[in-house]
C-alpha atoms as a PDB file:
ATOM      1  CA  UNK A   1     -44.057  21.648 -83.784  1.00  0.00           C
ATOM      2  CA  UNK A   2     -47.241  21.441 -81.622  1.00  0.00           C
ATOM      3  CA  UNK A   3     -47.469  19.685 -78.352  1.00  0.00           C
ATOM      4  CA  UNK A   4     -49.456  17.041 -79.619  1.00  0.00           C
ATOM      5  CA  UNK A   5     -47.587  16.694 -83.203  1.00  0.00           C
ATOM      6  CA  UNK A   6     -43.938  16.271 -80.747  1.00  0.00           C
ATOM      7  CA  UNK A   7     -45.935  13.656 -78.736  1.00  0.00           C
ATOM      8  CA  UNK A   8     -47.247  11.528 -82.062  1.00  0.00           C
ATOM      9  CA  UNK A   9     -44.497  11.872 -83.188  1.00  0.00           C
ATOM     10  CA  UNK A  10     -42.682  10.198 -80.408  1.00  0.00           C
ATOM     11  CA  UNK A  11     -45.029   7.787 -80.187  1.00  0.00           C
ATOM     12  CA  UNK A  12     -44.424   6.997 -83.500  1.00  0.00           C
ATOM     13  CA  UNK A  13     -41.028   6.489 -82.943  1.00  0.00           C
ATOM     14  CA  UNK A  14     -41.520   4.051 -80.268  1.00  0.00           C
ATOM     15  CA  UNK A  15     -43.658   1.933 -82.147  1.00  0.00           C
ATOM     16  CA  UNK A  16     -40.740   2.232 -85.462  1.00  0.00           C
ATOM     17  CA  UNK A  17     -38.046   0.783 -82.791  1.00  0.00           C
ATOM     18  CA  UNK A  18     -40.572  -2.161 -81.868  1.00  0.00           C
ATOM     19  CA  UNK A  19     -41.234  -3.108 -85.454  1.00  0.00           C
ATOM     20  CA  UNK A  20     -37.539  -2.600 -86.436  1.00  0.00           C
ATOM     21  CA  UNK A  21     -36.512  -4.844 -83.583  1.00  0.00           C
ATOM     22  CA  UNK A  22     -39.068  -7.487 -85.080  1.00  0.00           C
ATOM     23  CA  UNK A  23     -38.470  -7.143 -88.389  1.00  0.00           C
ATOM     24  CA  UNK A  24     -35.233  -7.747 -87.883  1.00  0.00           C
ATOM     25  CA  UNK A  25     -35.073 -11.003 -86.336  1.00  0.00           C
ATOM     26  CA  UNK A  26     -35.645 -13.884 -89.483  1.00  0.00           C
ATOM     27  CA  UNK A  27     -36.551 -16.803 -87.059  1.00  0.00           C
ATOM     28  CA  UNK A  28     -39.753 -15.927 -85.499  1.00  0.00           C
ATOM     29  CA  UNK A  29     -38.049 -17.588 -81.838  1.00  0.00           C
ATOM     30  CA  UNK A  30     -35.561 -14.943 -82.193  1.00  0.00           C
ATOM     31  CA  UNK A  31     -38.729 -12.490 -82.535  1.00  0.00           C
ATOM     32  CA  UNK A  32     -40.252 -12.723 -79.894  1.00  0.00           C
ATOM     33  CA  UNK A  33     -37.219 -12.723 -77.533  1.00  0.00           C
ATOM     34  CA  UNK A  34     -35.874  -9.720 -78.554  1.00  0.00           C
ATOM     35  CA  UNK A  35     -39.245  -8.061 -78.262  1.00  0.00           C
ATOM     36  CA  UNK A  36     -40.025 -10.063 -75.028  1.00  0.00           C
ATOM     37  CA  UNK A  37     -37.111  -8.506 -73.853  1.00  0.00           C
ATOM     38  CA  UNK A  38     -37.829  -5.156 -74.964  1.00  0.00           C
ATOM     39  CA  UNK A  39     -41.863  -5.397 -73.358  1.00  0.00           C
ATOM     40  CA  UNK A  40     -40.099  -5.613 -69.586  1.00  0.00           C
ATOM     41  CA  UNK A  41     -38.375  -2.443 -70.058  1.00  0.00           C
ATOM     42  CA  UNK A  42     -38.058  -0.255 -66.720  1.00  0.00           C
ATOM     43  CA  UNK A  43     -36.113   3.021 -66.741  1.00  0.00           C
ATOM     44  CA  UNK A  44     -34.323   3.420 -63.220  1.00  0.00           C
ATOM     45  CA  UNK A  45     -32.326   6.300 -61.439  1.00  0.00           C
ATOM     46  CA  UNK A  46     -32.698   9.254 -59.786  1.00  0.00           C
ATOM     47  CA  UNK A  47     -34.319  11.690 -61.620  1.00  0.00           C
ATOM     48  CA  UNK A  48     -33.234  14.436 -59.224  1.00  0.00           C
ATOM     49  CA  UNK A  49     -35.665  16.387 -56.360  1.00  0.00           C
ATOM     50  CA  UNK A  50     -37.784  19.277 -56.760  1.00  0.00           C
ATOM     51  CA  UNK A  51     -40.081  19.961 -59.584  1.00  0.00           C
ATOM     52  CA  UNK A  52     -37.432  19.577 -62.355  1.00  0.00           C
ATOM     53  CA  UNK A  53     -36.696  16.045 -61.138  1.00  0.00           C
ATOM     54  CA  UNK A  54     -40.303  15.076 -60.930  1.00  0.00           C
ATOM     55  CA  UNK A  55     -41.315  15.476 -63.934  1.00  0.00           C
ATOM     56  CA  UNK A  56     -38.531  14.301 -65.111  1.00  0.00           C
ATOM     57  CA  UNK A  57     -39.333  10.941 -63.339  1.00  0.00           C
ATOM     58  CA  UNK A  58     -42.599  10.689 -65.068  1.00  0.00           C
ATOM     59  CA  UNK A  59     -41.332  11.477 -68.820  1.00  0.00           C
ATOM     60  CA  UNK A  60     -39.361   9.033 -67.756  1.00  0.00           C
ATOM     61  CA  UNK A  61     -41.608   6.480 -66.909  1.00  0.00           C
ATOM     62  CA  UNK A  62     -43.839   7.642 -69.673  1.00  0.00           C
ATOM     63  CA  UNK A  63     -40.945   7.223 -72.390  1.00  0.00           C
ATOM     64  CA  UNK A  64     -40.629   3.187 -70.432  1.00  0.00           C
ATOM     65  CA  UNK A  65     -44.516   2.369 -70.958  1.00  0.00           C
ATOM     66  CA  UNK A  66     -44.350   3.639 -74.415  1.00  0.00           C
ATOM     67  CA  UNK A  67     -41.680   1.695 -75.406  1.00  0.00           C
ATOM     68  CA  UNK A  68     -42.826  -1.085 -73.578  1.00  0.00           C
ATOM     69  CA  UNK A  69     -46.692  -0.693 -75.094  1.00  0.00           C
ATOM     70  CA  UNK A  70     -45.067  -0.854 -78.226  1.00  0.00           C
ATOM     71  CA  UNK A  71     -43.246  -3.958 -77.489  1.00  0.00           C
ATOM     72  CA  UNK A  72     -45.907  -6.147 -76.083  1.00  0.00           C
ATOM     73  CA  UNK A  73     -48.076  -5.381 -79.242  1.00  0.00           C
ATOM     74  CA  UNK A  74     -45.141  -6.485 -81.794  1.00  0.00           C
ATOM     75  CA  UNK A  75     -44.615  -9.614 -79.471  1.00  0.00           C
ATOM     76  CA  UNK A  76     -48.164 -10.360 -79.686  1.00  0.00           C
ATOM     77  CA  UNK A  77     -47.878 -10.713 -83.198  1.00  0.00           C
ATOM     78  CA  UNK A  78     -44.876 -12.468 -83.508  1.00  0.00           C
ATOM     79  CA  UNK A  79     -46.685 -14.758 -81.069  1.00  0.00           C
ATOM     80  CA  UNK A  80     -48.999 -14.839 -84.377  1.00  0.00           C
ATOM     81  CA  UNK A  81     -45.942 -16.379 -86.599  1.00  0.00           C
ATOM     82  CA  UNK A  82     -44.289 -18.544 -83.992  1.00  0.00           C
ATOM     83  CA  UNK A  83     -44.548 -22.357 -84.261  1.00  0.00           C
ATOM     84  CA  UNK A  84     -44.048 -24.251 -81.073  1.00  0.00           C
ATOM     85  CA  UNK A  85     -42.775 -27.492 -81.150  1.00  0.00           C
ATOM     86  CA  UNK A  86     -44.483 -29.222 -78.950  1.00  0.00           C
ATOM     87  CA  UNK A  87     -47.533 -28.242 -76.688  1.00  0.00           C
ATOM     88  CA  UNK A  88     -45.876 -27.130 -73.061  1.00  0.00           C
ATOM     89  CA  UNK A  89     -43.665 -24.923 -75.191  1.00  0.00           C
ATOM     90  CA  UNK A  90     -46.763 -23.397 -76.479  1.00  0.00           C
ATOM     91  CA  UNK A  91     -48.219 -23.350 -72.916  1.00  0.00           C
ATOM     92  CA  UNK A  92     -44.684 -21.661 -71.588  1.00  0.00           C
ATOM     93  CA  UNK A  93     -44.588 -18.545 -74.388  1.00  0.00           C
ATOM     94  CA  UNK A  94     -48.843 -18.139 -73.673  1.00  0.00           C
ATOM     95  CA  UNK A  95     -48.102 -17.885 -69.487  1.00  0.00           C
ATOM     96  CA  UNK A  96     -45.340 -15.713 -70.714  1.00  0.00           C
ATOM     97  CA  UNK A  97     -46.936 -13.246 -73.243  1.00  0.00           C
ATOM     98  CA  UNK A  98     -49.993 -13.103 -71.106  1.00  0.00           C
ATOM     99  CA  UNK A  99     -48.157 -12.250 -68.347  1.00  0.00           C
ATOM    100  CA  UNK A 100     -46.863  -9.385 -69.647  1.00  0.00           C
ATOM    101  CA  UNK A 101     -49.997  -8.077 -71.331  1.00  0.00           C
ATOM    102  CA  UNK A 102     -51.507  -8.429 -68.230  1.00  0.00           C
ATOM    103  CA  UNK A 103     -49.159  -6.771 -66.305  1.00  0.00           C
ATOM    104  CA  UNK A 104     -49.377  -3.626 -68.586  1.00  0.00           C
ATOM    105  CA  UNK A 105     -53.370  -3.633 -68.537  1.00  0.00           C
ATOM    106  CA  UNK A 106     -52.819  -3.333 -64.699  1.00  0.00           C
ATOM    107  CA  UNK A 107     -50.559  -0.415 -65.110  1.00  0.00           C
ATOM    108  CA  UNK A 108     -53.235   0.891 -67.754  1.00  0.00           C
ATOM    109  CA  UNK A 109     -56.088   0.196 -65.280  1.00  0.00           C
ATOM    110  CA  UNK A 110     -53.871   1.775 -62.057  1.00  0.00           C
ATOM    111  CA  UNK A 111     -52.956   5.039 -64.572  1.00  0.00           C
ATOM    112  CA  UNK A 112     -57.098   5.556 -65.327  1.00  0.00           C
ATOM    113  CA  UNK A 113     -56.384   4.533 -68.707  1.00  0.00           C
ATOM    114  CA  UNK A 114     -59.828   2.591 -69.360  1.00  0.00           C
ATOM    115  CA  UNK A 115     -59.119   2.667 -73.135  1.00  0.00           C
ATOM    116  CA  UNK A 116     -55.187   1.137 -73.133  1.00  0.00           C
ATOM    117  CA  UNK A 117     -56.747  -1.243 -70.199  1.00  0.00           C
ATOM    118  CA  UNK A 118     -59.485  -2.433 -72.238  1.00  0.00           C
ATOM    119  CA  UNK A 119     -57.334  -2.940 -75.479  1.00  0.00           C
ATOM    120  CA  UNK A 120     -54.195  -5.057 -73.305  1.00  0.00           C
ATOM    121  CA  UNK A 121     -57.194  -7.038 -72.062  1.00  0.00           C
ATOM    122  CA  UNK A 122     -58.542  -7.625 -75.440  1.00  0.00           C
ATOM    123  CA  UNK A 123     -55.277  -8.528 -76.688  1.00  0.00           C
ATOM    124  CA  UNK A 124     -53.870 -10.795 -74.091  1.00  0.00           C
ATOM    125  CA  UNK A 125     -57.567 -13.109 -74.186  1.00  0.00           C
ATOM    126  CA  UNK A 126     -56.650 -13.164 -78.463  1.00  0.00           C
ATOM    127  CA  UNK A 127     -53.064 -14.327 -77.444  1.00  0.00           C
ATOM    128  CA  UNK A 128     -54.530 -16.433 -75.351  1.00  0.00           C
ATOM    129  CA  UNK A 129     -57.115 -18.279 -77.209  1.00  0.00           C
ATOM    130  CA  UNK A 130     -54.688 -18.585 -80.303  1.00  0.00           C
ATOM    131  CA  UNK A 131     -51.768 -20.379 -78.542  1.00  0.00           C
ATOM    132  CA  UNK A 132     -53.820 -22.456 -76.344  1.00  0.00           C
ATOM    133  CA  UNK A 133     -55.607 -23.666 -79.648  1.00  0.00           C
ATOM    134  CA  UNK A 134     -52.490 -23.731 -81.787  1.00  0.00           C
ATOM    135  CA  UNK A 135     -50.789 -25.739 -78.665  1.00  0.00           C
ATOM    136  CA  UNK A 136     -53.798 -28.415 -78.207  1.00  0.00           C
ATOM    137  CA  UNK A 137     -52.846 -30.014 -81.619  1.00  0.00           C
ATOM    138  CA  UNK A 138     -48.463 -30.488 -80.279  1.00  0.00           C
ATOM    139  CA  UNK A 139     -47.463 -33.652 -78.428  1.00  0.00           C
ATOM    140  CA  UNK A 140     -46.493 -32.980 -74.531  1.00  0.00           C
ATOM    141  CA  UNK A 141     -43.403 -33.554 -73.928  1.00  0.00           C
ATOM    142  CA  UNK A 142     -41.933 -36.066 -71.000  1.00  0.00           C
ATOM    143  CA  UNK A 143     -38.682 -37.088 -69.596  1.00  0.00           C
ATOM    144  CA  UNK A 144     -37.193 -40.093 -70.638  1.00  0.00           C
ATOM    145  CA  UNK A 145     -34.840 -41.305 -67.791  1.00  0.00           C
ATOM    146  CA  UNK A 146     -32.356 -44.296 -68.399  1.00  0.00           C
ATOM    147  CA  UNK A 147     -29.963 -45.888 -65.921  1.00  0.00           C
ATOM    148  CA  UNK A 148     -26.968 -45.409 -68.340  1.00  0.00           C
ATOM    149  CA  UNK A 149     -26.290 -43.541 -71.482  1.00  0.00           C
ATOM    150  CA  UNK A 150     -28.066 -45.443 -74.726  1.00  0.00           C
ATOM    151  CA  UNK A 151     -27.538 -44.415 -78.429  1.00  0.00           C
ATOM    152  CA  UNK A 152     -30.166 -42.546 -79.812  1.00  0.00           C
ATOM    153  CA  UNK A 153     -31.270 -45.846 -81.735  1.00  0.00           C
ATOM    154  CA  UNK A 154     -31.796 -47.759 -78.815  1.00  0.00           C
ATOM    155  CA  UNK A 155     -33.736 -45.105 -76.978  1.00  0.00           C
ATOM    156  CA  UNK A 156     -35.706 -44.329 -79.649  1.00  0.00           C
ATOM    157  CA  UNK A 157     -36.558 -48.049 -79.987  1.00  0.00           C
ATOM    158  CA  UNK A 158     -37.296 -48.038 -76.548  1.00  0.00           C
ATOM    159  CA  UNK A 159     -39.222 -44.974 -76.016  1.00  0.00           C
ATOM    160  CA  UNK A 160     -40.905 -44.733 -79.501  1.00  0.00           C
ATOM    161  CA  UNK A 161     -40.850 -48.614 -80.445  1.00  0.00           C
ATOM    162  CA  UNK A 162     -39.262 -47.016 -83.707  1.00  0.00           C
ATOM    163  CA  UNK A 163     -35.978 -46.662 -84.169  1.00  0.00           C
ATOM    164  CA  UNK A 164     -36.743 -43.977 -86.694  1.00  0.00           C
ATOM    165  CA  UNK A 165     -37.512 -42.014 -84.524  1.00  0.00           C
ATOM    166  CA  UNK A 166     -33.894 -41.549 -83.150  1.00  0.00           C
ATOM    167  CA  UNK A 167     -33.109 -38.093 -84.311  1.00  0.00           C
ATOM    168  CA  UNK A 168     -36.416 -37.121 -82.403  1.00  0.00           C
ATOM    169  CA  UNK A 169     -34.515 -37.889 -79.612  1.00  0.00           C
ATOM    170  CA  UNK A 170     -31.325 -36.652 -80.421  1.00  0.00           C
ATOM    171  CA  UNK A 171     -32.256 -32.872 -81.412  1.00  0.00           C
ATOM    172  CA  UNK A 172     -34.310 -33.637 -77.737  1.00  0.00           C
ATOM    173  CA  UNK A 173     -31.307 -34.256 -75.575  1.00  0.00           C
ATOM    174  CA  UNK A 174     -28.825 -31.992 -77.468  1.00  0.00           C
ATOM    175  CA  UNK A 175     -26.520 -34.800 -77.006  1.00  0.00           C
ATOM    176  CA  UNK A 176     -23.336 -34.084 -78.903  1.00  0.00           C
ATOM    177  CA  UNK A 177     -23.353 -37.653 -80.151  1.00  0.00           C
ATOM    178  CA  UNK A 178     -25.671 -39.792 -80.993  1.00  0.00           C
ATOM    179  CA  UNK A 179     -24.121 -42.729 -79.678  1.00  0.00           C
ATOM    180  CA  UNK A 180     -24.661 -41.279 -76.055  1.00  0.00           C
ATOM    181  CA  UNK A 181     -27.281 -39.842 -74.818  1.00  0.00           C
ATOM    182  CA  UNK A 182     -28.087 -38.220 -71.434  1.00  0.00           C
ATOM    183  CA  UNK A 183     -29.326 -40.038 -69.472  1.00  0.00           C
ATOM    184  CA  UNK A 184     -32.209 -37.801 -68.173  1.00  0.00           C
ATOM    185  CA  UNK A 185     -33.825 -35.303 -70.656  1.00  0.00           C
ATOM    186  CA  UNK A 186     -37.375 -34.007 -72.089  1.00  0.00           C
ATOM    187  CA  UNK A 187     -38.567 -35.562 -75.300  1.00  0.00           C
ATOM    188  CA  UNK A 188     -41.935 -35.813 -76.984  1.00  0.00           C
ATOM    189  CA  UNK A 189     -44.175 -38.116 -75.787  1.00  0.00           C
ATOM    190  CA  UNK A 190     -45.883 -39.205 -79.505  1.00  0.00           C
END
């Protein structure tokens, strides 16, 4: 095996691991957690002095920025998939995503890697533009603040003018009964 065929090859691998990781999470929250997870990978230790230990330390670091390359391009596409409920959730996973794309298109730009740079950048505007779109259409959420706890029926009457609305409210709090909720939480606002 060739230089280059070992270095596809691993490559390759790294970008296997990143789609097995997503494909194996169902719920597309559970997606991009695992691979959000995975994209802030950072190899530490000693690598040892000298020569030896040197380039050990960058195969090392180059083995971390592959894996985490790979990551960051699953999680953008899970990022595709994923339905936020409400629009500062959608905010929170964009600052989040973007974040991390951008961070690696620094790392690309501070390498001399024009290419990766330019592609990270391309990637984290698409990211973006999608979730700040896809977010635009969700309610904001706000936090409902009572001087005792209320039943979710009452709250909901309350907050929503519709009672209905009550298991709104309750999957909100994650009150363990309905009969009392917190008395401080985040709910939707519509």
């Amino acid at each position: 095996m060739t230089r280059n065929e070992a270095l596809t090859a691993v490559a390759a691998a790294a970008q296997d691991l990143a789609a097995a990781l997503a494909a194996m999470a169902d719920d597309p929250a559970d997606r991009v957690r695992l691979l959000g997870d995975l994209a802030g990978l950072v190899i530490t230790g000693a690598a040892g002095a000298g020569t030896v230990g040197q380039a050990l330390a960058r195969g090392r670091d180059a083995m971390a920025s592959l894996c985490r390359r790979a990551a960051l391009t699953q999680l953008a596409r899970a990022t595709a998939v994923y339905a936020p409920g409400n629009a500062d959730e959608a905010e929170a996973l964009r600052d989040a995503v973007c974040a991390a794309l951008q961070a690696e298109e620094i790392a690309a730009a501070d390498g001399g890697e024009a290419a990766v740079h330019a592609a990270f950048r391309k990637l984290r505007l698409a990211v973006a533009r999608d979730l700040t779109a896809r977010g635009a259409d969700l309610s904001r959420l706000r936090t409902i603040a009572t001087p005792a706890p209320l039943p979710a029926l009452a709250a909901a009457q309350l907050a929503y003018g519709d009672g209905a609305r009550a298991d709104d409210l309750l999957a909100a709090s994650a009150a363990p009964h309905p009969l009392f909720l917190p008395t401080s939480y985040r709910a939707p606002s519509a």
